[in-house]
C-alpha atoms as a PDB file:
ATOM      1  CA  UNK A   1     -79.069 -12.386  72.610  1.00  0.00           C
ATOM      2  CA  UNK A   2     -76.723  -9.784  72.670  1.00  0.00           C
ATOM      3  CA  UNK A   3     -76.315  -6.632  70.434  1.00  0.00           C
ATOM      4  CA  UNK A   4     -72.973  -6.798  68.128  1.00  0.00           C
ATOM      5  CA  UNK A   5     -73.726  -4.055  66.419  1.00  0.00           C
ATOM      6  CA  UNK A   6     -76.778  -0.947  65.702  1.00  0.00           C
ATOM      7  CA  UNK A   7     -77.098   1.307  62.481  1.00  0.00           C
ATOM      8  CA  UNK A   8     -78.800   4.297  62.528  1.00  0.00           C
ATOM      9  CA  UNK A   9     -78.898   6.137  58.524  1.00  0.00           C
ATOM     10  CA  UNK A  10     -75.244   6.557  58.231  1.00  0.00           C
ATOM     11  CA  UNK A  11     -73.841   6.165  61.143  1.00  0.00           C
ATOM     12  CA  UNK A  12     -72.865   2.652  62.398  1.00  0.00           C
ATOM     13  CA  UNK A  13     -72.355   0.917  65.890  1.00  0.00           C
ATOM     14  CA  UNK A  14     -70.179  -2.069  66.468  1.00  0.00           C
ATOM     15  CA  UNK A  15     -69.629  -3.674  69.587  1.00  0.00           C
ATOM     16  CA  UNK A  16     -65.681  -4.309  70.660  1.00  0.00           C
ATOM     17  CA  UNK A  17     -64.200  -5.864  73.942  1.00  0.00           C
ATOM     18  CA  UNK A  18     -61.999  -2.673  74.657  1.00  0.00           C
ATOM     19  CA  UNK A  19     -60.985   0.883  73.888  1.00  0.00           C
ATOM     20  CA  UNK A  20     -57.115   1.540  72.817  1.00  0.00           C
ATOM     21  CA  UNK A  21     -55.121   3.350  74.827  1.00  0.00           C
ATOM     22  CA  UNK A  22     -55.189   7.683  74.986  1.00  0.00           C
ATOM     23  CA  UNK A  23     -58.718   7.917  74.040  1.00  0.00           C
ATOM     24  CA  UNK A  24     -59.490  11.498  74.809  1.00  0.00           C
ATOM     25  CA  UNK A  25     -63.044  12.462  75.169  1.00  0.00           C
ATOM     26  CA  UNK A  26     -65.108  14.859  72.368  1.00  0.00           C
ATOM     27  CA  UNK A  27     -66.488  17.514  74.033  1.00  0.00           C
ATOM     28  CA  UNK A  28     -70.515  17.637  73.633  1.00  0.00           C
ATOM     29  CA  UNK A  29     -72.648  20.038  71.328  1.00  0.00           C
ATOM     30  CA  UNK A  30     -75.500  21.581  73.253  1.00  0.00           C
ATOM     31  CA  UNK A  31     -75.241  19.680  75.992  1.00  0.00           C
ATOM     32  CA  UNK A  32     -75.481  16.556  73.429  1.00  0.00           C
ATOM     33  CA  UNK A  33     -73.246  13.583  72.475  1.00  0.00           C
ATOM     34  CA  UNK A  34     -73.133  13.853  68.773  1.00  0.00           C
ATOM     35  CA  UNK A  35     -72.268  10.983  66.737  1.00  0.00           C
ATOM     36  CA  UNK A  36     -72.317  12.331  63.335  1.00  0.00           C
ATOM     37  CA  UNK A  37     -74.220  16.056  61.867  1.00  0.00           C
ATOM     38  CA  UNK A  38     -76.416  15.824  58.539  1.00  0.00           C
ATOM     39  CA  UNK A  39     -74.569  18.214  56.449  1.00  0.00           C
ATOM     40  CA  UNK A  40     -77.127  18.991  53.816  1.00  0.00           C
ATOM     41  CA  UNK A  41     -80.433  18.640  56.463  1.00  0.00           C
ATOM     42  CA  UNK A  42     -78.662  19.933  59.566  1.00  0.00           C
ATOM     43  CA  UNK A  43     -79.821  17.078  61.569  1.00  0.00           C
ATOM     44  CA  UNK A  44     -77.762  15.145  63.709  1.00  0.00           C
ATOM     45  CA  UNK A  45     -77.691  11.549  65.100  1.00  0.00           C
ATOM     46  CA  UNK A  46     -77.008  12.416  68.664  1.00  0.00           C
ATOM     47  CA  UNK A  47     -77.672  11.270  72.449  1.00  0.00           C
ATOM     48  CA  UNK A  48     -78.894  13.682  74.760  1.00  0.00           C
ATOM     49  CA  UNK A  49     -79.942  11.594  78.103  1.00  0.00           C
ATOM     50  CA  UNK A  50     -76.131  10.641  78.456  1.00  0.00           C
ATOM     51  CA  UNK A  51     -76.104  11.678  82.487  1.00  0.00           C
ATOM     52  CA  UNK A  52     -77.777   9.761  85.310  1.00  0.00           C
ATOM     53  CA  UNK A  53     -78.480  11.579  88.633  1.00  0.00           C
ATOM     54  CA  UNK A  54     -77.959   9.623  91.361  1.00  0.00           C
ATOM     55  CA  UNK A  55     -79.321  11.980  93.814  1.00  0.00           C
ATOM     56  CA  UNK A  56     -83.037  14.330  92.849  1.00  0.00           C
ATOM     57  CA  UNK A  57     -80.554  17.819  93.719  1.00  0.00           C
ATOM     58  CA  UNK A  58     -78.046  16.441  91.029  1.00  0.00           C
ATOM     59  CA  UNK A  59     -80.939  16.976  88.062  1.00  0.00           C
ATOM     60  CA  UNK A  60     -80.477  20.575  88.931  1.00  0.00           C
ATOM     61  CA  UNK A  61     -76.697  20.469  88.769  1.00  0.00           C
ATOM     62  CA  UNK A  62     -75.151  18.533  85.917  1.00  0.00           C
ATOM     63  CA  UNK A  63     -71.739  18.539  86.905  1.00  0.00           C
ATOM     64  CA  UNK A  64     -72.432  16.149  89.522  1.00  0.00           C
ATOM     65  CA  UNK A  65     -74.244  14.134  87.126  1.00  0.00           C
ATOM     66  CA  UNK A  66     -72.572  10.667  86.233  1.00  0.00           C
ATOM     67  CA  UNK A  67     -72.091   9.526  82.773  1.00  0.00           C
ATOM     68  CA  UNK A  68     -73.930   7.316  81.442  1.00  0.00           C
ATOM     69  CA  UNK A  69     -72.093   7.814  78.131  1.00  0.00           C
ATOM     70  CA  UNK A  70     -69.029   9.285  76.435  1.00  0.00           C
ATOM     71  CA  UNK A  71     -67.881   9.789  73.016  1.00  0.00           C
ATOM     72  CA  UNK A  72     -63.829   9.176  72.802  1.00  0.00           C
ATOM     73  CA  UNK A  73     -61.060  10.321  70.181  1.00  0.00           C
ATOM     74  CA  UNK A  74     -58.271   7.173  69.598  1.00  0.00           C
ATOM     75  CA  UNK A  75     -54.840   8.538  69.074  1.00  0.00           C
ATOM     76  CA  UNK A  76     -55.250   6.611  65.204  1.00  0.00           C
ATOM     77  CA  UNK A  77     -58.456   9.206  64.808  1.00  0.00           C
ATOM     78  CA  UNK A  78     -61.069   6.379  65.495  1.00  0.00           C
ATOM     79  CA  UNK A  79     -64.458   7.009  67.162  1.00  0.00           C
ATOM     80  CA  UNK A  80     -65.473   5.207  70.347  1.00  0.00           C
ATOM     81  CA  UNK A  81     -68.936   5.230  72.178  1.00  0.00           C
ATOM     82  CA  UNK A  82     -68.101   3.998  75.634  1.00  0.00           C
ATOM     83  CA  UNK A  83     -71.904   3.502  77.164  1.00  0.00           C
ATOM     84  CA  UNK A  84     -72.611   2.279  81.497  1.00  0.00           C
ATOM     85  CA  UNK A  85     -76.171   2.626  81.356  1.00  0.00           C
ATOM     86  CA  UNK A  86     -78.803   2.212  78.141  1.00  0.00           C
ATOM     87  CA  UNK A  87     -78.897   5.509  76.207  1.00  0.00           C
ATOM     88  CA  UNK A  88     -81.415   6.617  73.522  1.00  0.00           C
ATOM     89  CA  UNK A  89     -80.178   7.338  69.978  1.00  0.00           C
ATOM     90  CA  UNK A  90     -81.738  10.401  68.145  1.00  0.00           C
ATOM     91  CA  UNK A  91     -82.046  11.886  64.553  1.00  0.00           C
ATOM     92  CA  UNK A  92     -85.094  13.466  62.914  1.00  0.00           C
ATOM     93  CA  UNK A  93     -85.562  10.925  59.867  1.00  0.00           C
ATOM     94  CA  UNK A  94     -84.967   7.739  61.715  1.00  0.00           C
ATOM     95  CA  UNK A  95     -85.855   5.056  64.374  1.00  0.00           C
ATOM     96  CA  UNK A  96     -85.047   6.130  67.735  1.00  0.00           C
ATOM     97  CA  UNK A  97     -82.496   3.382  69.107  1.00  0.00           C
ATOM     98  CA  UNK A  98     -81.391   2.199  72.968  1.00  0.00           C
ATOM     99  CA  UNK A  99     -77.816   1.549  72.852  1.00  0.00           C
ATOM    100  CA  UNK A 100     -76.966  -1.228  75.651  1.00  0.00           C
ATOM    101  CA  UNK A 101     -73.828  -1.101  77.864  1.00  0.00           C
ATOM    102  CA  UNK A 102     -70.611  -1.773  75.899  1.00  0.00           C
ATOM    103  CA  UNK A 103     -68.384  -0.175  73.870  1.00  0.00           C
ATOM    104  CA  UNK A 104     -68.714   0.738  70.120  1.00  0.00           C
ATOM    105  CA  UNK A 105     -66.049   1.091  67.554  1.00  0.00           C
ATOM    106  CA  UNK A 106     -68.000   3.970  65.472  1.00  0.00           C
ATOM    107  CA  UNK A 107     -66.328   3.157  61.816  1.00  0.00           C
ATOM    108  CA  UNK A 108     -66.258   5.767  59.006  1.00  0.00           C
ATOM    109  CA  UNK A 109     -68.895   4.686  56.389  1.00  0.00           C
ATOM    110  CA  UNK A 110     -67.446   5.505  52.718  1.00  0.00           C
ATOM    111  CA  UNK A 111     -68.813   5.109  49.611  1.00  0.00           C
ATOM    112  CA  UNK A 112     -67.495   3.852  45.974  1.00  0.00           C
ATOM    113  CA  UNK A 113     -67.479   5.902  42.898  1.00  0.00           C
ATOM    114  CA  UNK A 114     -65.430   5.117  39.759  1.00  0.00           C
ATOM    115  CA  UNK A 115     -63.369   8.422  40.543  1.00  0.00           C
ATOM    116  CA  UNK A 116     -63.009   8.000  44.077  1.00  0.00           C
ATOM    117  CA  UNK A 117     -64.294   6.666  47.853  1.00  0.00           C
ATOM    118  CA  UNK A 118     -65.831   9.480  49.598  1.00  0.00           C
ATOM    119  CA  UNK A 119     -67.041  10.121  53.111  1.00  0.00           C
ATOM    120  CA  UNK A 120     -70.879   9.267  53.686  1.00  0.00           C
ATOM    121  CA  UNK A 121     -72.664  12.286  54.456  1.00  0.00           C
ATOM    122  CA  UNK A 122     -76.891  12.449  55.246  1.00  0.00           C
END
């Protein structure tokens, strides 16, 4: 059975068939690729075993390193998780997750109010 879709907290994976065109890629935080900060804890949900050496010198260097994951910017401002090998999803206050091959459409979660929808923040 495949995965169509992983939730972590707030933030949300769902699996499509494609990414649209001029995706750029977000550049990484520490060295990590961070899906979405905690803005009251400071946490983050983020993946930090995104490169695979293929060769034991390449640990040392990372630029050599191949991707094993990439977080990418659509043109329309949606999030995209484009993963080649499994990668482990991390955050302080929940299950750790493996996120299989694919790519995910990362959707912005909201929340009602009688006043107004607001972004969902941890």
């Amino acid at each position: 059975m495949s995965v169509k879709s992983i939730r972590q907290g707030d933030v949300c994976l769902v699996l499509v068939s494609f990414l649209p065109a001029g995706c750029t890629e977000v550049p990484h935080d520490k060295g990590r690729i961070v899906l979405a900060y905690g803005e009251v804890t400071g946490h983050a949900h983020a993946i930090a075993d995104h490169h695979a050496a293929q060769r034991a010198s390449e640990v040392a260097d990372a630029a050599i390193a191949r991707a094993k994951a990439r977080l990418l910017l659509a043109p329309t401002g949606e999030r995209f998780l484009e993963v080649t090998e499994p990668v482990t999803l991390r955050h302080e206050e929940h299950t750790v997750h493996t996120i299989p091959p694919g790519i995910y459409k990362l959707p912005q979660q909201v929340e009602y109010t009688p006043a107004e929808l607001r972004r969902v923040a941890d």
